[in-house]
Protein backbone atom coordinates (compact mmCIF):
# COMPACT_ATOMS: atom_id res chain seq x y z
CA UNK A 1 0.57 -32.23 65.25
CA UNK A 2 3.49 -31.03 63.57
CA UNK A 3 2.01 -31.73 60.10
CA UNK A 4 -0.87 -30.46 60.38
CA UNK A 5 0.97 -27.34 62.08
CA UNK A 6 3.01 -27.33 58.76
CA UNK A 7 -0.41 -28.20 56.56
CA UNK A 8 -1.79 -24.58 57.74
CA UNK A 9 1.10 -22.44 57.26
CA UNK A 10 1.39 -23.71 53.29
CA UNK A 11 0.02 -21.64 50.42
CA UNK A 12 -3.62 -22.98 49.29
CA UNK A 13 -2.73 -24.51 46.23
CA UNK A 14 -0.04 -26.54 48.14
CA UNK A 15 -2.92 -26.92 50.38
CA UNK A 16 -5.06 -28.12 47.56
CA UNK A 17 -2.38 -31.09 45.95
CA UNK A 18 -1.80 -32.45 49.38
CA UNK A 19 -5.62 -32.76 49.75
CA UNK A 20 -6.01 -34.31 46.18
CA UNK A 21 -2.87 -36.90 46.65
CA UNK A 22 -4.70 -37.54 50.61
CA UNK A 23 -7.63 -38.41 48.64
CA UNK A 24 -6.08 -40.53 46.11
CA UNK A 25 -3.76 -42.79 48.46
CA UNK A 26 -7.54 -43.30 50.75
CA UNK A 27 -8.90 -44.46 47.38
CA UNK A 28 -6.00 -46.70 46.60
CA UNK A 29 -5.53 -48.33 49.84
CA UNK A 30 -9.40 -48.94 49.84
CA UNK A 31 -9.15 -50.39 46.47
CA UNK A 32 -6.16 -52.47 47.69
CA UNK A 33 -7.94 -54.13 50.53
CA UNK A 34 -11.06 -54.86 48.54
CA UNK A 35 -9.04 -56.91 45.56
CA UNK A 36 -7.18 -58.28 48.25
CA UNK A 37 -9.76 -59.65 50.13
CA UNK A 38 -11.86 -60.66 46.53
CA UNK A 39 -9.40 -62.21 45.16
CA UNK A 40 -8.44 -64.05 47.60
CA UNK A 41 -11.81 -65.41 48.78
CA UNK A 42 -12.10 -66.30 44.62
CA UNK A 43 -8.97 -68.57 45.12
CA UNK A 44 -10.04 -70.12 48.38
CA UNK A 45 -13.44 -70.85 46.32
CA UNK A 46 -11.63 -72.15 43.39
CA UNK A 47 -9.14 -74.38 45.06
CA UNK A 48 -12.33 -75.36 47.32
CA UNK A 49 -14.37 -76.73 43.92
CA UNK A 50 -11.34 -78.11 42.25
CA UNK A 51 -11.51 -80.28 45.74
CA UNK A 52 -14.88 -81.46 45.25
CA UNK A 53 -14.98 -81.86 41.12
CA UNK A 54 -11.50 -84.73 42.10
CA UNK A 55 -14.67 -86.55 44.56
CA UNK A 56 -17.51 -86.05 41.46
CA UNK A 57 -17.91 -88.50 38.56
CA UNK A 58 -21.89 -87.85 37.96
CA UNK A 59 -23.29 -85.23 36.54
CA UNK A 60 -26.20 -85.28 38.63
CA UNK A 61 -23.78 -84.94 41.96
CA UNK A 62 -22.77 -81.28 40.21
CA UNK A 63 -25.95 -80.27 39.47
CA UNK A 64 -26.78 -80.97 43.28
CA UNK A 65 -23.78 -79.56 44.55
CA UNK A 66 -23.96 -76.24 42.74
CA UNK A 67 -27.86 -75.56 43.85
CA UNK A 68 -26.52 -76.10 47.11
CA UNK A 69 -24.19 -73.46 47.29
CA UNK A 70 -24.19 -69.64 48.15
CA UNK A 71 -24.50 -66.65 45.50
CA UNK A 72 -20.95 -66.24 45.49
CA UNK A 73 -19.12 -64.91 42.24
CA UNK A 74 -18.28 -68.84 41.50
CA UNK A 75 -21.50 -70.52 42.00
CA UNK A 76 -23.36 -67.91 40.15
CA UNK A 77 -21.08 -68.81 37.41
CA UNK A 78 -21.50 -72.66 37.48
CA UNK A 79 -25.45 -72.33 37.67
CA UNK A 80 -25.95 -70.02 34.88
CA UNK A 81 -23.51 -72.41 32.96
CA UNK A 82 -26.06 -75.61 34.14
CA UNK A 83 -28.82 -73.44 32.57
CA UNK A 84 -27.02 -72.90 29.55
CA UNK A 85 -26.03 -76.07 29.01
CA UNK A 86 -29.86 -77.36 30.31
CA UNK A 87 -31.15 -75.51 27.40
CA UNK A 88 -28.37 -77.03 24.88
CA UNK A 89 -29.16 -80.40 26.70
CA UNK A 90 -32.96 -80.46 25.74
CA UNK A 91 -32.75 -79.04 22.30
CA UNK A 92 -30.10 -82.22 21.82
CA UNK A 93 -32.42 -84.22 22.68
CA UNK A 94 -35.47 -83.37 20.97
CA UNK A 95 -34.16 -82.73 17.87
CA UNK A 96 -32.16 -85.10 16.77
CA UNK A 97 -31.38 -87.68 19.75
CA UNK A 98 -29.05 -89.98 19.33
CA UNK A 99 -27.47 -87.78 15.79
CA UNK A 100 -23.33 -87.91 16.31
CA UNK A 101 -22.78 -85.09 13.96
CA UNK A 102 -25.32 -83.47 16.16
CA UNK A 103 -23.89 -84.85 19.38
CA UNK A 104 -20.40 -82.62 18.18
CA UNK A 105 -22.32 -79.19 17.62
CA UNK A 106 -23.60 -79.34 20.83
CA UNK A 107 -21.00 -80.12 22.45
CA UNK A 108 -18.98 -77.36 20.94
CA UNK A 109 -22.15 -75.35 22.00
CA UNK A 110 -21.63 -76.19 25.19
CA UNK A 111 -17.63 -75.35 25.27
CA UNK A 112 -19.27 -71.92 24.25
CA UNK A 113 -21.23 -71.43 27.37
CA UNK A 114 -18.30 -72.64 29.47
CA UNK A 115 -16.12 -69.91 27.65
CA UNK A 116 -18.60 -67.73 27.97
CA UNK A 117 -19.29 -68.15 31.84
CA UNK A 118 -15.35 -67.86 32.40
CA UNK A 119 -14.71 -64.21 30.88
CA UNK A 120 -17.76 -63.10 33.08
CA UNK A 121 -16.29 -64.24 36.06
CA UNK A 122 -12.60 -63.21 34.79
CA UNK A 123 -14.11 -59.21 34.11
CA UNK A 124 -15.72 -59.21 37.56
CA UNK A 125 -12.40 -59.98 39.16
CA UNK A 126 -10.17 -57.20 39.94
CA UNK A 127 -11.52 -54.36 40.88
CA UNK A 128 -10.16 -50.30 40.87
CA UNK A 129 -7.12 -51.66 38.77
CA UNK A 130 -7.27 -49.11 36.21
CA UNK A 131 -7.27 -46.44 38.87
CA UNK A 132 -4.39 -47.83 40.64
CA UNK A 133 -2.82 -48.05 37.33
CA UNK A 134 -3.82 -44.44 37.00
CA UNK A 135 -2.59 -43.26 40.69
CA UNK A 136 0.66 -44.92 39.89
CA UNK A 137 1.32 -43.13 36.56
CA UNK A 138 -0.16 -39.80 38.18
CA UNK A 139 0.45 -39.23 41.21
CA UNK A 140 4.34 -38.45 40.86
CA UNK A 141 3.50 -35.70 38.50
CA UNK A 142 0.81 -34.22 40.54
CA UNK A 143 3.74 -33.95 43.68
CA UNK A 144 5.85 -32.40 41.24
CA UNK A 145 3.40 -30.02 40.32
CA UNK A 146 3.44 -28.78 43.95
CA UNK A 147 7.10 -29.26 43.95
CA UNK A 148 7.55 -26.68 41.53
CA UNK A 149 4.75 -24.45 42.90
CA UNK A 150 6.90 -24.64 46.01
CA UNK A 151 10.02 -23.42 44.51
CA UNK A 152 7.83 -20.63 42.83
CA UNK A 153 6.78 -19.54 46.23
CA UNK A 154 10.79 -19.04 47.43
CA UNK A 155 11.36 -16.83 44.58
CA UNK A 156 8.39 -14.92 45.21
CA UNK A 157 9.40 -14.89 48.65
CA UNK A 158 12.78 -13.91 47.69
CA UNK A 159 11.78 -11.30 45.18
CA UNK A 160 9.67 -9.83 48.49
CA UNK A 161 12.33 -9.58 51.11
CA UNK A 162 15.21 -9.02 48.87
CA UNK A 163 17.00 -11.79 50.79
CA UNK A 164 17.55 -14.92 50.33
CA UNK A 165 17.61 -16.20 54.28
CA UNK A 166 16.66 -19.65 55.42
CA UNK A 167 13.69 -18.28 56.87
CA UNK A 168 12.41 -16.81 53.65
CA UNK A 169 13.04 -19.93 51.80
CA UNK A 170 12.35 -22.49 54.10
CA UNK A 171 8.25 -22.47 53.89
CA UNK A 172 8.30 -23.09 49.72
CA UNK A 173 11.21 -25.33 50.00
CA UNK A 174 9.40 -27.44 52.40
CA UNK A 175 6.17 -27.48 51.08
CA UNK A 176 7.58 -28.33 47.29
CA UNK A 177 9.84 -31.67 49.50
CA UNK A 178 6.69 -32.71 51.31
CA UNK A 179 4.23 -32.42 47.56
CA UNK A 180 7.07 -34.60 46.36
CA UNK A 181 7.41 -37.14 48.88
CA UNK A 182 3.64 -37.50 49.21
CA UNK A 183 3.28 -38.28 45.12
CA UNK A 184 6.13 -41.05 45.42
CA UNK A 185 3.60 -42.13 48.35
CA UNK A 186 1.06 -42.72 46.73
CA UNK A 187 2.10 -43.67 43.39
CA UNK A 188 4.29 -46.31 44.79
CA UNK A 189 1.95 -48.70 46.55
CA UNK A 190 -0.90 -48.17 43.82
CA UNK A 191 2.16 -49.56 40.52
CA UNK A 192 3.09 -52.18 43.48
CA UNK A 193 -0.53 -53.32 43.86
CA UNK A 194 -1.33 -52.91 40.72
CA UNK A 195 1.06 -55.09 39.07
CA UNK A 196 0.18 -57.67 41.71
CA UNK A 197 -3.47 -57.86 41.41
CA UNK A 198 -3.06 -58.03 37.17
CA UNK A 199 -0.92 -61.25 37.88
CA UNK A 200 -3.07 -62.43 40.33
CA UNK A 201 -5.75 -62.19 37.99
CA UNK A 202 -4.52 -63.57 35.15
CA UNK A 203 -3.30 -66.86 37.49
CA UNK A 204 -6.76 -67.01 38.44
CA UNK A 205 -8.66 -67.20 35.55
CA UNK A 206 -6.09 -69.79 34.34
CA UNK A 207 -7.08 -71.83 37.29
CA UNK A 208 -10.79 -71.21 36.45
CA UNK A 209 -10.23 -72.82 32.91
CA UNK A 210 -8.85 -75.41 34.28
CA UNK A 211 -11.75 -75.73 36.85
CA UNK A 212 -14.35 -75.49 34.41
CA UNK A 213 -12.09 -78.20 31.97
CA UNK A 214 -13.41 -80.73 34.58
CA UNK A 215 -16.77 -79.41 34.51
CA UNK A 216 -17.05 -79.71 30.71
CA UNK A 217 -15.44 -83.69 31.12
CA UNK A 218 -17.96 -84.30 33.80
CA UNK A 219 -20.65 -82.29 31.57
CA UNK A 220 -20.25 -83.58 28.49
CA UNK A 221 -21.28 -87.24 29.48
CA UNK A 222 -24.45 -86.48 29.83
CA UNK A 223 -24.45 -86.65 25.67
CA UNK A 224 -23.27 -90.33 25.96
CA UNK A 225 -26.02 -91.70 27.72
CA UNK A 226 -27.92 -91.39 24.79
């Protein structure tokens, strides 16, 4: 009550920053949550894969477990990879079956697809970070943009009443402390989270190489059967 008491009695464009810095922490905490929540459902599904690729030896026991699974951001991954690598598969084999020097440029065909299928995944992870980066870099600048409005307003004030009382100050004083303390706000936890989430991310598409490492071993069999 006493903030909002303290909203109305402000000048409008102190009105207007703390409106614009209101609406920038909502989108940064929302953004927060949402990479939170991705990222670590991505590392539950990772770790969760890694799991069953320690049980699976055949090639034919991936296949079966990937059409079994959900659309999630992984699986989509793993069976646009088995298409990929279905389409290297059958050209292999109908050109030249059975050719080694062959046998080696599809495989590296194939390392392609799995290189491929990891930087999709690895740009749909993460997402808002360049406007947390943004807020964080921001934000600090737009309080101290209604700092110094603030002050402004205490001189005009001044300049007025030709006096320099508390209670002529006060209002622009306050209003330039609370523009500053609400851009350290909400530039604060968007640089925290953003930092976090950018290491986060790169740790998990590490782990996804490594993930898709075993697929490739497991994959890549296939071409000795022949």
């Amino acid at each position: 009550m006493e903030f909002l008491k303290f909203f109305f009695q402000i000048g409008l464009t102190g009105k207007l920053v703390l409106l614009f810095l209101f609406f920038m922490s909502f989108l940064s905490w929302y953004y927060i949550f949402l990479n939170f929540i991705s990222l670590r459902s991505f590392k539950s599904a990772i770790e969760n894969w890694d799991n069953r690729l320690e049980r699976i030896k055949e090639f034919s026991l991936f296949v079966k477990e990937v059409k079994g699974q959900s659309g999630d951001l992984l699986s989509q991954s793993f069976k646009k990879f088995l298409t990929r690598f279905a389409e290297v598969y059958n050209f292999y084999s109908i050109e030249k079956k059975g050719a080694e020097s062959f046998r080696t440029e599809a495989e590296k065909e194939v390392d392609e697809c799995a290189l491929i299928e990891q930087e999709r995944v690895v740009l749909n992870l993460g997402k808002g970070l360049g406007y947390l980066a943004t807020t964080a870099s921001t934000a600090p600048f737009i309080g101290l943009f209604g700092t110094v409005w603030g002050i402004m307003r205490s001189f005009h004030e001044i300049g007025l009443k030709g006096s320099a009382s508390l209670a002529t100050v006060a209002p622009g004083i306050a209003e330039a402390l609370i523009n500053t303390a609400m851009g350290l706000f909400v530039a604060i936890p968007a640089g925290i989270a953003y930092n976090y989430f950018v290491l986060k991310k790169e740790k998990l598409s590490k782990e996804l190489e490594l993930t898709y490492r075993k697929i490739l071993i497991i994959s890549k069999r296939e071409f000795l059967k022949d």
